[in-house]
PDB file of N, CA and C in Angstrom:
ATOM      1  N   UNK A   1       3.120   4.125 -19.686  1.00  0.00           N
ATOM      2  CA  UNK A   1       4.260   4.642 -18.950  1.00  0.00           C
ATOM      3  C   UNK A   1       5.223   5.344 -19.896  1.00  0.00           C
ATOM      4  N   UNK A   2       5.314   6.630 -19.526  1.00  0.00           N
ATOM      5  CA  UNK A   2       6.947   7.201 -20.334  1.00  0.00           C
ATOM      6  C   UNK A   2       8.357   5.940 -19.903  1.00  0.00           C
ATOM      7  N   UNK A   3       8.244   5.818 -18.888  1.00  0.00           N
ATOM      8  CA  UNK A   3       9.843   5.354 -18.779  1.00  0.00           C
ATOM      9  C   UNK A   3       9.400   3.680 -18.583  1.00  0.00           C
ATOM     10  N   UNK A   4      10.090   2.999 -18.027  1.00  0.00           N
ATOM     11  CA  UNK A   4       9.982   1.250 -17.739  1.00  0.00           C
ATOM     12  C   UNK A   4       8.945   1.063 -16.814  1.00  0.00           C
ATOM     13  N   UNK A   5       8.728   0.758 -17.059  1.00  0.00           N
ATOM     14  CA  UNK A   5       6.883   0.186 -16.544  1.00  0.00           C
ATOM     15  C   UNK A   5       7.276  -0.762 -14.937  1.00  0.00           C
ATOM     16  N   UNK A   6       7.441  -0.397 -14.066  1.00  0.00           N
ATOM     17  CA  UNK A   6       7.782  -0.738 -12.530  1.00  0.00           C
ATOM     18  C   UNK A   6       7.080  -2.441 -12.487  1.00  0.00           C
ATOM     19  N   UNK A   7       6.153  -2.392 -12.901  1.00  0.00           N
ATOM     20  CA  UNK A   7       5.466  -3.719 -12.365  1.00  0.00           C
ATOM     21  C   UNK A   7       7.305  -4.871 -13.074  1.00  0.00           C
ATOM     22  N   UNK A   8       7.111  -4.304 -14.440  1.00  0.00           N
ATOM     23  CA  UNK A   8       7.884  -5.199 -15.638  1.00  0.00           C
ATOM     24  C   UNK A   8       8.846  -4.947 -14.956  1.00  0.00           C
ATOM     25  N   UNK A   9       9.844  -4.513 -14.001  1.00  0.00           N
ATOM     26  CA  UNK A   9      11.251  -4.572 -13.212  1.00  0.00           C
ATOM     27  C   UNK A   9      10.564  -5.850 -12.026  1.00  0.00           C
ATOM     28  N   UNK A  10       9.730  -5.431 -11.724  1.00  0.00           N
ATOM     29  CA  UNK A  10       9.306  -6.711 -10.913  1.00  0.00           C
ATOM     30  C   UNK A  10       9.414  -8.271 -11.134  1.00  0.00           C
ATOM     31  N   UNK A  11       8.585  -8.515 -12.004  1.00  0.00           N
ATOM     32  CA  UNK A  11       8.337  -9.667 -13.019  1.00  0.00           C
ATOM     33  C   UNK A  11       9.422 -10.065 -13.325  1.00  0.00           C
ATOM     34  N   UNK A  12      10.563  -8.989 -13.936  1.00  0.00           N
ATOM     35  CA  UNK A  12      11.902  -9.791 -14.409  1.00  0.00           C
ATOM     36  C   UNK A  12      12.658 -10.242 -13.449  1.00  0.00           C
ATOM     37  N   UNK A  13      12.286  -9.700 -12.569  1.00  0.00           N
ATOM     38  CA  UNK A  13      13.483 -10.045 -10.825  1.00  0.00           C
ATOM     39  C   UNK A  13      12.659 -11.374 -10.396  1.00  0.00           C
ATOM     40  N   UNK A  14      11.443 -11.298 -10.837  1.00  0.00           N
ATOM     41  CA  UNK A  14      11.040 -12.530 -10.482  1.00  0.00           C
ATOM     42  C   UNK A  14      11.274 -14.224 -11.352  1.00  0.00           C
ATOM     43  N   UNK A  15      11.181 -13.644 -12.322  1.00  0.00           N
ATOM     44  CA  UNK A  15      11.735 -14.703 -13.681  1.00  0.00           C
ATOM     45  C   UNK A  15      13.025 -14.879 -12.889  1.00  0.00           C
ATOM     46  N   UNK A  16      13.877 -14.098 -12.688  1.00  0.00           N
ATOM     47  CA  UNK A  16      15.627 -14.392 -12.486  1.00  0.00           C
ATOM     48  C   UNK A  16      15.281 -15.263 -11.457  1.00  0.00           C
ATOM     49  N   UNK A  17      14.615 -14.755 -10.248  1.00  0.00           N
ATOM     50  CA  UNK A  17      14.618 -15.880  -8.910  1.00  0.00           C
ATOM     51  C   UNK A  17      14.321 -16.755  -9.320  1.00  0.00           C
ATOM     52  N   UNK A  18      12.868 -17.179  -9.632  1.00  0.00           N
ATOM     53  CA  UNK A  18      12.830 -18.310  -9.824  1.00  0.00           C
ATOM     54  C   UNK A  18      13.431 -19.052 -10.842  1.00  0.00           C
ATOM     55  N   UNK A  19      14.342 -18.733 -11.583  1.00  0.00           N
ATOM     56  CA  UNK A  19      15.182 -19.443 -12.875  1.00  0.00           C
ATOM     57  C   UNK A  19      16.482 -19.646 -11.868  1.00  0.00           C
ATOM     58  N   UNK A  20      16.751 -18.656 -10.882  1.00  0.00           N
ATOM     59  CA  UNK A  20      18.313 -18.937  -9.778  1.00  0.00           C
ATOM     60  C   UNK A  20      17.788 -20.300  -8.874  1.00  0.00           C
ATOM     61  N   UNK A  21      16.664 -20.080  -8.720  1.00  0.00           N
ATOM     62  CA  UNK A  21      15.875 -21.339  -7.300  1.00  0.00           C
ATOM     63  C   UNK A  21      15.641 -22.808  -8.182  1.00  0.00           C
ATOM     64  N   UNK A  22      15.538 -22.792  -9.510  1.00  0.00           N
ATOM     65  CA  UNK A  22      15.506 -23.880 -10.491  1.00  0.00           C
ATOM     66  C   UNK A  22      14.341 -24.657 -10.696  1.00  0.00           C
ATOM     67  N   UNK A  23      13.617 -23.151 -10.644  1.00  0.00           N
ATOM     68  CA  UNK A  23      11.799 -23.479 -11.503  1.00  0.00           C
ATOM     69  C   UNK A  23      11.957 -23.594 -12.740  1.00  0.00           C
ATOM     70  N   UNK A  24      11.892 -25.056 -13.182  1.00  0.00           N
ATOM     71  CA  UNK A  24      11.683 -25.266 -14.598  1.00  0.00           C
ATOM     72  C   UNK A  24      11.158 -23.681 -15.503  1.00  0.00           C
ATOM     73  N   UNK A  25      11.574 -23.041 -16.331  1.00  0.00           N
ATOM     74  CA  UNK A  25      10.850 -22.303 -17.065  1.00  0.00           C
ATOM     75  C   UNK A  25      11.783 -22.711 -19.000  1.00  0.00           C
ATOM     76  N   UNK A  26      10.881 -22.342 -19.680  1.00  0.00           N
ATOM     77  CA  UNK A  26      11.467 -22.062 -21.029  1.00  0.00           C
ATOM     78  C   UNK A  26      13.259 -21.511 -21.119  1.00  0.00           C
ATOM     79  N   UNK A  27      13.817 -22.084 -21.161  1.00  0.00           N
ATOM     80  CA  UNK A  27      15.350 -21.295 -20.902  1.00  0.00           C
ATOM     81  C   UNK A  27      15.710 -20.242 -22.533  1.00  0.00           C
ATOM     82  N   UNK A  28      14.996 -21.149 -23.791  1.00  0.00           N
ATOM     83  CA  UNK A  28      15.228 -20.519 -24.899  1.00  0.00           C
ATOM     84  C   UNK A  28      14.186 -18.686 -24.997  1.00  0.00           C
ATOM     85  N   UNK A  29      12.880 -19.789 -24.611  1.00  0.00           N
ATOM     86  CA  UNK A  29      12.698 -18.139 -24.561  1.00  0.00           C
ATOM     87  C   UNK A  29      12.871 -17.093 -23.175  1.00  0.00           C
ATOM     88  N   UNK A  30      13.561 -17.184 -22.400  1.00  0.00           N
ATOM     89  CA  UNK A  30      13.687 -16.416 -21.199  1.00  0.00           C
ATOM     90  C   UNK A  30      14.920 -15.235 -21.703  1.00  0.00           C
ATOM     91  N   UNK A  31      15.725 -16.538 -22.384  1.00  0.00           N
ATOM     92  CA  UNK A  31      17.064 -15.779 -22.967  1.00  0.00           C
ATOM     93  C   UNK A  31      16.874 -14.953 -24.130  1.00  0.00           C
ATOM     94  N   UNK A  32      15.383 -15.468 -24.750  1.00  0.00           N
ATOM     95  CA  UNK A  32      15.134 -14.279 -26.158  1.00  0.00           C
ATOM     96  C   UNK A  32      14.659 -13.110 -25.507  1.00  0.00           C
ATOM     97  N   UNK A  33      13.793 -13.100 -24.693  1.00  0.00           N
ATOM     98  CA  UNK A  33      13.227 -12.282 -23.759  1.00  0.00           C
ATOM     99  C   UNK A  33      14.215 -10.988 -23.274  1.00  0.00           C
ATOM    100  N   UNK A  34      15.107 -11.650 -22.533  1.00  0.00           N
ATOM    101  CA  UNK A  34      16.091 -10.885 -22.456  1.00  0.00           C
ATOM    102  C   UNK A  34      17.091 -10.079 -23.090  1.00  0.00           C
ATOM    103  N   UNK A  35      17.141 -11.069 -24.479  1.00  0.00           N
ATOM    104  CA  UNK A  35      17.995 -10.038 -25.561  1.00  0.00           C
ATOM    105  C   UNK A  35      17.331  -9.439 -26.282  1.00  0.00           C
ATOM    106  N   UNK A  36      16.107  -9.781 -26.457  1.00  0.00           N
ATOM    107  CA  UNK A  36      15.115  -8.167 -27.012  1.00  0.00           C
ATOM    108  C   UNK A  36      14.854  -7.247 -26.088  1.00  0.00           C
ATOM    109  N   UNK A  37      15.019  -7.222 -24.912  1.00  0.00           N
ATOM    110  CA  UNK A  37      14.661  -6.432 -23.916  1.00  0.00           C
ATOM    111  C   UNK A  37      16.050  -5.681 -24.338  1.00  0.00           C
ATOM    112  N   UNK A  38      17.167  -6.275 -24.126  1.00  0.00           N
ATOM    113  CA  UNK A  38      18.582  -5.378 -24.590  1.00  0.00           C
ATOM    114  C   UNK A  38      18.751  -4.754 -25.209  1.00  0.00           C
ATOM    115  N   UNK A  39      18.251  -5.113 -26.568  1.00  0.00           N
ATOM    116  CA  UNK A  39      18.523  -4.675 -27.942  1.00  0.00           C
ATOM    117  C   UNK A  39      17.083  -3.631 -27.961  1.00  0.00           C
ATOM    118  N   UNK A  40      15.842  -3.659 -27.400  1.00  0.00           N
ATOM    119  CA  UNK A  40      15.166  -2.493 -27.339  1.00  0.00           C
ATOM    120  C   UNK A  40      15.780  -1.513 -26.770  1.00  0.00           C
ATOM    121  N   UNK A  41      16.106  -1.758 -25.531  1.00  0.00           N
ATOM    122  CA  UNK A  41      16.433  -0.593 -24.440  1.00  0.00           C
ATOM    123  C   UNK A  41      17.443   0.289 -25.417  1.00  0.00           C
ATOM    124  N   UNK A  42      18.212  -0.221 -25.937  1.00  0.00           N
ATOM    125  CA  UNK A  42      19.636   0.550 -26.951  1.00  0.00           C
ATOM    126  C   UNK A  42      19.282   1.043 -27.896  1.00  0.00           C
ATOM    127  N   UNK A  43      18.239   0.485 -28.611  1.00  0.00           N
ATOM    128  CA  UNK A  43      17.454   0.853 -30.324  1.00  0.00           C
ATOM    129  C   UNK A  43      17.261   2.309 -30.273  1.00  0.00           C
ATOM    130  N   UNK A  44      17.638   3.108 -30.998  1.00  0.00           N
ATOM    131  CA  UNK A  44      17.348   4.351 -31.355  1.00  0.00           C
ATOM    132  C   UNK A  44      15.874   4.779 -31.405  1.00  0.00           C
ATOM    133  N   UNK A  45      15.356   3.624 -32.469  1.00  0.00           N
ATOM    134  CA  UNK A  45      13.843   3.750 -32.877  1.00  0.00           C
ATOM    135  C   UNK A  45      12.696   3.236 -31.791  1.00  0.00           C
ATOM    136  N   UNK A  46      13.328   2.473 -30.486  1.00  0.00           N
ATOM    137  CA  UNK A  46      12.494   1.999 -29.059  1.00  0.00           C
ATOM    138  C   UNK A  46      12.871   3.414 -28.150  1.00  0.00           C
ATOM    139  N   UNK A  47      14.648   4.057 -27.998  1.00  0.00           N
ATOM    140  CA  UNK A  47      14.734   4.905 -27.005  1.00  0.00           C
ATOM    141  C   UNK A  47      13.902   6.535 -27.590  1.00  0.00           C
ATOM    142  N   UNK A  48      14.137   6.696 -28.493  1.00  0.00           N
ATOM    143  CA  UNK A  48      13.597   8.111 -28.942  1.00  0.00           C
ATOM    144  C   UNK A  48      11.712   7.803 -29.255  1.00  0.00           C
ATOM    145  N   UNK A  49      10.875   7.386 -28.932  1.00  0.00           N
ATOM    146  CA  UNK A  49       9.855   6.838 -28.351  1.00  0.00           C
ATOM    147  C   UNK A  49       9.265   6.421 -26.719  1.00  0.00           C
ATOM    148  N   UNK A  50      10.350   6.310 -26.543  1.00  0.00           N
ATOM    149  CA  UNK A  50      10.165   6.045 -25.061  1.00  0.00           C
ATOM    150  C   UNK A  50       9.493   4.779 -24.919  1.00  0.00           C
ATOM    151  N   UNK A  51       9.793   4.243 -25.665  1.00  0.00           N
ATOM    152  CA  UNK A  51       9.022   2.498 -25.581  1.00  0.00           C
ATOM    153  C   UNK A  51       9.829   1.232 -24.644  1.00  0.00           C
ATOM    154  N   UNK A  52       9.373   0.771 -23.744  1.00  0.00           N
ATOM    155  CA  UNK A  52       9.925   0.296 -22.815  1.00  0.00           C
ATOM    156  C   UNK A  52       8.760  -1.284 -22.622  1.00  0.00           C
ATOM    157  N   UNK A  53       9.529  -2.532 -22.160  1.00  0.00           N
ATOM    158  CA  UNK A  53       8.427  -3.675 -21.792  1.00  0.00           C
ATOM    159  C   UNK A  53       7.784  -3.260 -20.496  1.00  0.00           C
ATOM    160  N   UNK A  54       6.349  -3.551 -20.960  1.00  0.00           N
ATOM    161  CA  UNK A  54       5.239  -3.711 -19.978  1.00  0.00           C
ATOM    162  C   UNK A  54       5.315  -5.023 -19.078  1.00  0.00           C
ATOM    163  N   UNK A  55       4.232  -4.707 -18.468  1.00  0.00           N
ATOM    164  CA  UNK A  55       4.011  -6.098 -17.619  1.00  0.00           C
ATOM    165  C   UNK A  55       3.495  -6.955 -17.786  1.00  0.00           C
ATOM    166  N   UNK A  56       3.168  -7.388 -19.200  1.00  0.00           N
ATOM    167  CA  UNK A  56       2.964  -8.722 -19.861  1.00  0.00           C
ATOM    168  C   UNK A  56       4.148  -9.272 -20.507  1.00  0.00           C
ATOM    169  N   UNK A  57       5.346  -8.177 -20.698  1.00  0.00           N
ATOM    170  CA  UNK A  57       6.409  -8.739 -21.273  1.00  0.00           C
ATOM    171  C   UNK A  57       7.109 -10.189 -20.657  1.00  0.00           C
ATOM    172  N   UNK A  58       7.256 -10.091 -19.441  1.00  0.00           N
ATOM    173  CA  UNK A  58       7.557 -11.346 -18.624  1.00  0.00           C
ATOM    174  C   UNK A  58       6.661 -12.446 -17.934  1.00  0.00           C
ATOM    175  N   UNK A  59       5.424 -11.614 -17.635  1.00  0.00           N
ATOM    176  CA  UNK A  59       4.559 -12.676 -17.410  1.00  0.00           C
ATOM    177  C   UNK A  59       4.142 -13.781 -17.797  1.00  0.00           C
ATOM    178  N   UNK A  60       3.829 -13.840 -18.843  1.00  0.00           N
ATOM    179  CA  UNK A  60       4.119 -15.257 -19.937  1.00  0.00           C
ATOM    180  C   UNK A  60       4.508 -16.502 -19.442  1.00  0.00           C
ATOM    181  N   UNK A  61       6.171 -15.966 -19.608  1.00  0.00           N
ATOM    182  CA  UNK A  61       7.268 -17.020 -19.270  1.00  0.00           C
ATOM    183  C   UNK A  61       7.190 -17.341 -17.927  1.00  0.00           C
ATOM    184  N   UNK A  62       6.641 -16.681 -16.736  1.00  0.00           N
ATOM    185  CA  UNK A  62       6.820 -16.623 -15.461  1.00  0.00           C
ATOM    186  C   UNK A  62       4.800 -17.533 -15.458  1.00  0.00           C
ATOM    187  N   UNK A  63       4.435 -17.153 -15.908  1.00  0.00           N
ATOM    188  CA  UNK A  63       3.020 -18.059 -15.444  1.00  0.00           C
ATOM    189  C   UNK A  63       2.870 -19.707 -16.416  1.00  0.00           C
ATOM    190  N   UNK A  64       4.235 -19.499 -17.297  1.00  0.00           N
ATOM    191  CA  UNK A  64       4.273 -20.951 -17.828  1.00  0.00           C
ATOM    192  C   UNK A  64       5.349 -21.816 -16.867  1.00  0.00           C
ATOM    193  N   UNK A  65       5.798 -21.036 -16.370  1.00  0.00           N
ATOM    194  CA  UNK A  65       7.494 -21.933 -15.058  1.00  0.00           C
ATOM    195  C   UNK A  65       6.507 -22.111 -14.538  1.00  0.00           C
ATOM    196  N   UNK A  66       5.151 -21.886 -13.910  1.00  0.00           N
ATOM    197  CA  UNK A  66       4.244 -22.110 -13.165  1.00  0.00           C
ATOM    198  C   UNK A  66       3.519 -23.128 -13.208  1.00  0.00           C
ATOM    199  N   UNK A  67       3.449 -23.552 -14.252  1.00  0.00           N
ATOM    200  CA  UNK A  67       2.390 -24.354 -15.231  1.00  0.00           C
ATOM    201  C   UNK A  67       1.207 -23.639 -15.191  1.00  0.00           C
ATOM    202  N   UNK A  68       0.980 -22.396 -15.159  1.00  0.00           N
ATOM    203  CA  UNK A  68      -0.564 -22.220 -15.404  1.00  0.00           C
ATOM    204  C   UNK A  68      -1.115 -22.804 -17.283  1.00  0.00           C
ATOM    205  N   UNK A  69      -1.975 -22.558 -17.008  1.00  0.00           N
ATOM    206  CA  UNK A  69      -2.694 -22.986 -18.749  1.00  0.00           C
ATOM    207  C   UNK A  69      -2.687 -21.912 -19.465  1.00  0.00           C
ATOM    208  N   UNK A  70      -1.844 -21.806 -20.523  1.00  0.00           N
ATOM    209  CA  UNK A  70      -1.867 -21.027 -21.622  1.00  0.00           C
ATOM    210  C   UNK A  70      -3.426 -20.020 -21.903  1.00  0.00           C
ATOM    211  N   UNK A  71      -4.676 -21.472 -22.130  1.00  0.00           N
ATOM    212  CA  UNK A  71      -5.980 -20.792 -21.841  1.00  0.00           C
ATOM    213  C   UNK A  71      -6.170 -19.729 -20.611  1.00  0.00           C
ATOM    214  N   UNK A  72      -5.497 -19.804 -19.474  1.00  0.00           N
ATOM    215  CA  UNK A  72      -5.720 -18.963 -18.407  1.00  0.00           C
ATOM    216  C   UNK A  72      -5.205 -18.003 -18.309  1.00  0.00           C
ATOM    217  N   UNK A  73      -3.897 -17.480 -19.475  1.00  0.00           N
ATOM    218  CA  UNK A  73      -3.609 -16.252 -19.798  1.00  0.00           C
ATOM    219  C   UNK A  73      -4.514 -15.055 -19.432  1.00  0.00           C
ATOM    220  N   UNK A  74      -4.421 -13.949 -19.591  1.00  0.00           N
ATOM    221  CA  UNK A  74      -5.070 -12.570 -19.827  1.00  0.00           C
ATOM    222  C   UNK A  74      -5.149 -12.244 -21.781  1.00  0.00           C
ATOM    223  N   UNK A  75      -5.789 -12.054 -22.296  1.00  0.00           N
ATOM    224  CA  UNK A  75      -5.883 -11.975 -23.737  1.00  0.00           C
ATOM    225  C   UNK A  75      -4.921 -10.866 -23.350  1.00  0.00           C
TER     226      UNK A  75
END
């Protein structure tokens, strides 16, 4: 994708719900998640690239609030 990858606006609206509805998830890394997502979006060396999170960026954290198995990831 040139610009933010649509699925990854998804995923994060979904992390927020279920972190607002009070699905256990990682709180430390949800919040790192989020401030690298910040601090990319602003970075000179992420915006003049056009580098933006995909849709594994949140998935992670959102299929571990789940309990899926780490093994059941996507490589």
């Amino acid at each position: 994708y040139k610009n933010y990858d649509p699925r990854a606006k998804i995923l994060k609206k979904l992390k927020d719900d279920l972190d607002a509805k009070g699905i256990k998830m990682n709180t430390r890394l949800s919040d790192l998640a989020h401030k690298v997502e910040e601090v990319a979006l602003s970075d000179s060396y992420f915006v003049e690239r056009n580098l933006y999170p995909n849709v594994d960026f949140y998935s992670g954290i959102i299929l571990s609030a789940l309990k899926i198995p780490v093994s059941l990831f996507t490589p």
